[in-house]
Protein backbone atom coordinates (compact mmCIF):
# COMPACT_ATOMS: atom_id res chain seq x y z
CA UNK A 1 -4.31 10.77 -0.87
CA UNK A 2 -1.30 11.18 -2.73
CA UNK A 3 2.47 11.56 -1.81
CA UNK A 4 4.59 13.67 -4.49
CA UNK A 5 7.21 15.60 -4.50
CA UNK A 6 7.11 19.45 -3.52
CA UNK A 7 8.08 22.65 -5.78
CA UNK A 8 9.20 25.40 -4.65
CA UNK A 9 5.67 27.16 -5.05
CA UNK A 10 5.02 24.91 -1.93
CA UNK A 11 7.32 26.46 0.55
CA UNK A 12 5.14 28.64 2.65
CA UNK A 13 2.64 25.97 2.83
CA UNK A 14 5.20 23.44 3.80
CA UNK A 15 6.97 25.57 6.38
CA UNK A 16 3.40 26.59 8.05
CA UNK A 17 3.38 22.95 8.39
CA UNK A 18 6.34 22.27 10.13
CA UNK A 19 6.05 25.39 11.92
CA UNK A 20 2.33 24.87 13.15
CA UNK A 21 3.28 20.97 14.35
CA UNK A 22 6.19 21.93 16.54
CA UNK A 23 4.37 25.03 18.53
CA UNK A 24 1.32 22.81 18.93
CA UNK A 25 2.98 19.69 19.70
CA UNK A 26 6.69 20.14 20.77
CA UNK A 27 5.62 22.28 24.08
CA UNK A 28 3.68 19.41 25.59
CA UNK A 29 7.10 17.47 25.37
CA UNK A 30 10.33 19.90 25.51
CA UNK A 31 10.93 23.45 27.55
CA UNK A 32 10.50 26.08 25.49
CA UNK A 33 14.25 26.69 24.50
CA UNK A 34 14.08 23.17 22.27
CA UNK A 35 10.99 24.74 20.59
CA UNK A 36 12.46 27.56 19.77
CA UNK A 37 15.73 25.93 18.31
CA UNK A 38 13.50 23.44 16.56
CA UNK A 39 11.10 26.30 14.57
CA UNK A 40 14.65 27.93 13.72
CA UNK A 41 16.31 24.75 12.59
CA UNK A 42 13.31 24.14 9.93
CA UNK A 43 13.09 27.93 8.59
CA UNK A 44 12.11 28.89 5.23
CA UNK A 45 15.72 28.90 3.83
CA UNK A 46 16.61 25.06 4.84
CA UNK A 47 13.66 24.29 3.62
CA UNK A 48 14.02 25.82 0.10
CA UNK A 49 17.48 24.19 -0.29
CA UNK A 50 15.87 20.68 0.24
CA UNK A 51 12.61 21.66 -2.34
CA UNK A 52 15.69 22.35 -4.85
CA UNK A 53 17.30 19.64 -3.91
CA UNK A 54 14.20 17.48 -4.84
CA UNK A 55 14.54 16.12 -1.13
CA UNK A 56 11.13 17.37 -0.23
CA UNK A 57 7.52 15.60 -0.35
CA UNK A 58 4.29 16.89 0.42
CA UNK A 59 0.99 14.54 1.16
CA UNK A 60 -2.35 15.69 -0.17
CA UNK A 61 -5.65 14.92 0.91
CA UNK A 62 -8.67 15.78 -1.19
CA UNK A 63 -6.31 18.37 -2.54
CA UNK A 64 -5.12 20.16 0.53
CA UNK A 65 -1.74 19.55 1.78
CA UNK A 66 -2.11 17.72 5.31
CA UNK A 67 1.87 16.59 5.93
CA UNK A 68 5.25 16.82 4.41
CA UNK A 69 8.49 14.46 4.50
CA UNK A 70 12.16 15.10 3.65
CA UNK A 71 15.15 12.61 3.23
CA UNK A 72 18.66 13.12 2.33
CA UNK A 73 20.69 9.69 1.21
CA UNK A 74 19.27 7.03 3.76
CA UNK A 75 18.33 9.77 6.57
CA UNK A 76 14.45 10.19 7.05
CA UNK A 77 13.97 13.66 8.34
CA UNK A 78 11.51 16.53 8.80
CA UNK A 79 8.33 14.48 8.68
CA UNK A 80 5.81 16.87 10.41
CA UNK A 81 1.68 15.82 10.28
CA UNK A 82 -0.97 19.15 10.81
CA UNK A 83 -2.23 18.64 14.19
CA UNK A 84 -5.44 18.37 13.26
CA UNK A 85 -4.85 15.53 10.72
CA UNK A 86 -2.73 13.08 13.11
CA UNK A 87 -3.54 10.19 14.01
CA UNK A 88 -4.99 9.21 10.43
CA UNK A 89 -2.06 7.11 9.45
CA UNK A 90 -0.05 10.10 7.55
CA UNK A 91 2.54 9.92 8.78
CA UNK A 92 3.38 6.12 8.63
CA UNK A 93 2.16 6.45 5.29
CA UNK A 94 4.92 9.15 4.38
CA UNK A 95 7.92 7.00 6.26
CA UNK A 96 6.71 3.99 4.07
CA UNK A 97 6.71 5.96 1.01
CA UNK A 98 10.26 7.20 1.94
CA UNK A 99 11.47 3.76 2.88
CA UNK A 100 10.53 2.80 -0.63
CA UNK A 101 12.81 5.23 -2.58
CA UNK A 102 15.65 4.83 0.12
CA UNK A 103 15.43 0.95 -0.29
CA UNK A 104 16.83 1.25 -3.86
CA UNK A 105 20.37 2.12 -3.13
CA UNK A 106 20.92 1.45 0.81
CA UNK A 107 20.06 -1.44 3.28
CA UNK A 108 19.09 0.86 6.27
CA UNK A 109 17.67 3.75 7.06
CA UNK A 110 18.16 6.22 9.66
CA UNK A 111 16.14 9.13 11.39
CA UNK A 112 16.89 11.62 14.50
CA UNK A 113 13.39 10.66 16.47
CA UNK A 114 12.24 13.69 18.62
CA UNK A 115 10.57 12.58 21.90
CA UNK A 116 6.65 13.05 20.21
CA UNK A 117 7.80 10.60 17.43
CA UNK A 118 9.44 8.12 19.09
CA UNK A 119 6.55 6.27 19.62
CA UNK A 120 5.48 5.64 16.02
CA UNK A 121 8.55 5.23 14.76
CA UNK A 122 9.46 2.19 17.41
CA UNK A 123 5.75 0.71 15.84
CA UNK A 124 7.56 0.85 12.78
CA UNK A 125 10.32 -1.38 13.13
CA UNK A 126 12.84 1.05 14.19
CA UNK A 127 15.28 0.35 16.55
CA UNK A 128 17.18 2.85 18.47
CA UNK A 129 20.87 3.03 17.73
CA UNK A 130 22.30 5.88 20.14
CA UNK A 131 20.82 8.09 22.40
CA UNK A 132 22.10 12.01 21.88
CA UNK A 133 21.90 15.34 23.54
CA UNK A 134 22.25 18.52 21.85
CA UNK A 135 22.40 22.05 24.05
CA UNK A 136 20.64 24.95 22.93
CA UNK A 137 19.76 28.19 24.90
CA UNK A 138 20.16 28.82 28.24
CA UNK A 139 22.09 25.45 28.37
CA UNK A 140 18.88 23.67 28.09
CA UNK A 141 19.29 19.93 27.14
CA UNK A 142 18.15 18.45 23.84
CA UNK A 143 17.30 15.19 23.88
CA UNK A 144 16.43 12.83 21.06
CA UNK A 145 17.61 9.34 19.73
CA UNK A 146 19.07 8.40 16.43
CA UNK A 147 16.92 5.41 15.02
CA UNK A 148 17.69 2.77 12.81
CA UNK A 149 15.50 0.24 10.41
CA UNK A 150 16.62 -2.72 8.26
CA UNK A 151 15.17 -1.98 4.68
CA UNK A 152 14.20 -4.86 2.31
CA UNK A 153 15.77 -3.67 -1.27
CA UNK A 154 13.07 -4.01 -4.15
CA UNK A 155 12.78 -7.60 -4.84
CA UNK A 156 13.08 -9.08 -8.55
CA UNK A 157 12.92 -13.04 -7.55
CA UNK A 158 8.99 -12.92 -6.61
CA UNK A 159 7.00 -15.43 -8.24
CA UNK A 160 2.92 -13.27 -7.85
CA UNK A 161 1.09 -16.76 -9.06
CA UNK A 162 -1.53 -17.46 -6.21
CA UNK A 163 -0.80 -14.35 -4.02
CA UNK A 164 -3.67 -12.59 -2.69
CA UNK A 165 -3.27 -9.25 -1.46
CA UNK A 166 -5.47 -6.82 0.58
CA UNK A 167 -5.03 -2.88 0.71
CA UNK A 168 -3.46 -1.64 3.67
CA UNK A 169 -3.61 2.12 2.45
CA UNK A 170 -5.27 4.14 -0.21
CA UNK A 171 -5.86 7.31 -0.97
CA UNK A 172 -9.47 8.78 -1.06
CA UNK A 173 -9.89 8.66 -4.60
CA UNK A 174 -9.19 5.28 -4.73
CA UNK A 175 -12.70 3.00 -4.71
CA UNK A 176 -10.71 0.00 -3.19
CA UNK A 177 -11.20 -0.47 0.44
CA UNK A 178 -10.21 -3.54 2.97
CA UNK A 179 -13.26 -6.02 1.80
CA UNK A 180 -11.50 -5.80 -1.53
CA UNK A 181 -8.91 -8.87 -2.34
CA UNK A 182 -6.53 -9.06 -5.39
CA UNK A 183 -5.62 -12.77 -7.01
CA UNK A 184 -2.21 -12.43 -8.44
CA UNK A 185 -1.18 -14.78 -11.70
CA UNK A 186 2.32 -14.90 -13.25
CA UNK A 187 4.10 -16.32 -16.31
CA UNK A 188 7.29 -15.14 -16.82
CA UNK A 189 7.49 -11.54 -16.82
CA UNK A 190 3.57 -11.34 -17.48
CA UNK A 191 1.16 -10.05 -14.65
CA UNK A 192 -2.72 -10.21 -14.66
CA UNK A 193 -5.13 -10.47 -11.98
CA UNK A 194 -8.76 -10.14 -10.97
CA UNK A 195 -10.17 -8.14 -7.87
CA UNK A 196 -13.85 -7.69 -6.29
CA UNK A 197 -15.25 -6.69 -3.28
CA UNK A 198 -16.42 -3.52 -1.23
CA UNK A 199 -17.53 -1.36 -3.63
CA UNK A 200 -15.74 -2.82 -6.65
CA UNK A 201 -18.00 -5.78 -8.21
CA UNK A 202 -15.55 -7.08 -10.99
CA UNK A 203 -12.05 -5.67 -11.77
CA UNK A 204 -9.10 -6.94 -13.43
CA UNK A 205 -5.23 -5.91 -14.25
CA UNK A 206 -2.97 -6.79 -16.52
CA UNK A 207 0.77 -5.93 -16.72
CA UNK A 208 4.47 -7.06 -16.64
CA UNK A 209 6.93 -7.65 -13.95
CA UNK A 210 9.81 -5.56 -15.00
CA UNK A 211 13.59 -6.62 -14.59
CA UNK A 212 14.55 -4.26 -11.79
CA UNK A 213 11.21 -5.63 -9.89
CA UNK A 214 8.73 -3.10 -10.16
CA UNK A 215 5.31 -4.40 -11.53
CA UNK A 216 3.61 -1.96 -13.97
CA UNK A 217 0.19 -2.90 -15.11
CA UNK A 218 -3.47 -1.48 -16.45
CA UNK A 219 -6.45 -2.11 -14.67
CA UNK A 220 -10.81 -1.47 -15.01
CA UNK A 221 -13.13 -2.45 -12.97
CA UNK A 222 -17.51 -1.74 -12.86
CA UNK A 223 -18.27 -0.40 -9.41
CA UNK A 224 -21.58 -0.47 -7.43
CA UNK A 225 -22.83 2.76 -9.03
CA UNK A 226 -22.41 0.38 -12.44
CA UNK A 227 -19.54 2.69 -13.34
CA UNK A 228 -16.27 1.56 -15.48
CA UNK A 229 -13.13 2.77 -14.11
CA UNK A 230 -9.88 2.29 -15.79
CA UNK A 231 -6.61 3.26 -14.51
CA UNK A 232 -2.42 2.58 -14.51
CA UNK A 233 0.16 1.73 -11.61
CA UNK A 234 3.31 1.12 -11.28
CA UNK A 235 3.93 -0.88 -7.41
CA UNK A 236 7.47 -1.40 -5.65
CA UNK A 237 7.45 -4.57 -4.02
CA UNK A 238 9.77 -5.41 -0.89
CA UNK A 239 9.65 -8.20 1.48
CA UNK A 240 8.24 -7.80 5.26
CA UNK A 241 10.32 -9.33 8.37
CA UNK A 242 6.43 -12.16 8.32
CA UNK A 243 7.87 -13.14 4.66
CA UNK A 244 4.95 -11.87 3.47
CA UNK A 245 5.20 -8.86 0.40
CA UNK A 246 4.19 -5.31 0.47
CA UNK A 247 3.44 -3.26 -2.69
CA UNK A 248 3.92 -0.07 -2.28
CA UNK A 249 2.01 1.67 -5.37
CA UNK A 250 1.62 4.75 -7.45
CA UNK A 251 -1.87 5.02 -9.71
CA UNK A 252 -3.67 7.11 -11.86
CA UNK A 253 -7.11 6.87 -13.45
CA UNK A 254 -7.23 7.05 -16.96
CA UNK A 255 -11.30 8.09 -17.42
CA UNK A 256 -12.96 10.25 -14.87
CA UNK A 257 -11.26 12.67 -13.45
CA UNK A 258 -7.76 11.62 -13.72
CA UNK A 259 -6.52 11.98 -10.63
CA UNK A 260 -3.68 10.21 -9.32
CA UNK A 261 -3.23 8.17 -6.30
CA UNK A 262 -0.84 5.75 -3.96
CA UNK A 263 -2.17 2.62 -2.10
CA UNK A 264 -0.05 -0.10 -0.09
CA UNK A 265 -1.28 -3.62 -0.69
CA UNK A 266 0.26 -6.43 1.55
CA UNK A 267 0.00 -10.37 0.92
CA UNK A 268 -2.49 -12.42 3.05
C-alpha cells in the first residue's frame, strides 16, 4: 500500500473512483438531486485541474488503485474509497497522509464532511465547526458540515532514546506487522535502532534526525524465510493529543523488488 501523488494518465481511473463511490454510496444517504450535483461537482475537468495542480493522490494496493485524496492549502477534500475496498482503513490512512503534508505550513485543517463521512472523520479528531446547506435541483436541500482538526506541526525537539514504537499501518509489501516493536536510540542528530518480531527475526536502522524534524535512515533485516531485506525511509513525526509520537513514513526496498511503501508507527 502506497499513497503518491496522481498524473494526469490517472484521470479516468480516478474519476471512475469518485464517480462509482457516490452512485453506490451517496443514494443510501441523500435524494437523488444531491447525487446528481455531487457526480457533476467531481467531473473529469475539476479533476484534471487538481492532477495539474499536483493537489491529487491516489492509494495503491498490490498495484491497483483502491482510493484517491485531494487537498488544496489546509482543506481536505474529495477523499472517495471503492466500495468494495471500505472499511480496510483507506481512507483514514489517506486523511493521515494528508494531515502530514498540511501540518507543515498550517495549524488546522479543514474538510466539507458529507453525511456518509461524518462518521469517520468525528473518529478522527475532527470537530464540527458549522453546519451548512447548499440547494441544488428542484430546491432540494444539501446538507453537510464543515469540520475542523487541530494539526501537530512536524516536531524537531524529540529526543527517540528509549522510544519503542509499534506499526499502526503498512502497506502489503511491507514484512512488518503489529507483533513487530522498534527500540529507538539517539545522540545528537544520529538515529539507530533494532526491531524483531512477527515475521522479522533481527532488523536494524540507522539514520539521522534532520533539522526540520524528519528522520531519514537505512534499514535490513533476515526474515523467517532466512531472507535479507534492506531498504530506506524517510518518517514525519508529529505529536498525538496522548503525548505520545506518530511517524508517519515513506519506504522503499533497496534489494528485491524495489517497491516502495508507507507505514505509520506510533510510540507505546
Amino acid at each position: 500500500m502506497r499513497y503518491e501523488l496522481a498524473g494526469k494518465e490517472e484521470l479516468l481511473k480516478i474519476h471512475n473512483i469518485v464517480q462509482q463511490t457516490i452512485k453506490t454510496v451517496y443514494p443510501k444517504y441523500y435524494p437523488k438531486e444531491v447525487v446528481e450535483f455531487f457526480c457533476e461537482h467531481h467531473n473529469q475537468d475539476a479533476i484534471l485541474k487538481d492532477i495539474e495542480e499536483r493537489r491529487v493522490g491516489v492509494l495503491r494496493v498490490n498495484d491497483e488503485i483502491v482510493a484517491t485524496g485531494s487537498y488544496e492549502n489546509d482543506h481536505i477534500t474529495r477523499v472517495y474509497v471503492l466500495p468494495k475496498h471500505q472499511n480496510k482503513g483507506y481512507g483514514t490512512f489517506i486523511i493521515k497522509s494528508i494531515e502530514s503534508e498540511i501540518s507543515k505550513k498550517y495549524h488546522k485543517a479543514f474538510l466539507d464532511a458529507s453525511l456518509p463521512g461524518v462518521h469517520l472523520y468525528e473518529k478522527l479528531g475532527y470537530k464540527t465547526l458549522e453546519h451548512k446547506k447548499y440547494f441544488v435541483k428542484n430546491d432540494v436541500v444539501l446538507v453537510y458540515d464543515i469540520m475542523v482538526k487541530e494539526l501537530p506541526h512536524i516536531c524537531t525537539d524529540i529526543h527517540y532514546d528509549g522510544k519503542i514504537f509499534i506499526p499502526e499501518i503498512n502497506s502489503e509489501n511491507g514484512e512488518v506487522n503489529q507483533e513487530t516493536r522498534f527500540y529507538y536510540h539517539q545522540n545528537g542528530d544520529l538515529l539507530w535502532g533494532e526491531y524483531a518480531g512477527g515475521d522479522i527475526i533481527k532488523g536494524t536502522l540507522i539514520g539521522t534526525v534532520a533539522k526540520d524534524g524528519r528522520l531519514n535512515f537505512t534499514y535490513q533485516h533476515i526474515n523467517k524465510n532466512k531472507e535479507i531485506r534492506t531498504g530506506k525511509c524517510q518518517s514525519v513525526p508529529t505529536v498525538m493529543e496522548n503525548g505520545k509520537i506518530r511517524l508517519v513514513e515513506k519506504w522503499q526496498w533497496t534489494n528485491g523488488d524495489y517497491s516502495e511503501g508507507s507505514s505509520v508507527l506510533i510510540e507505546i
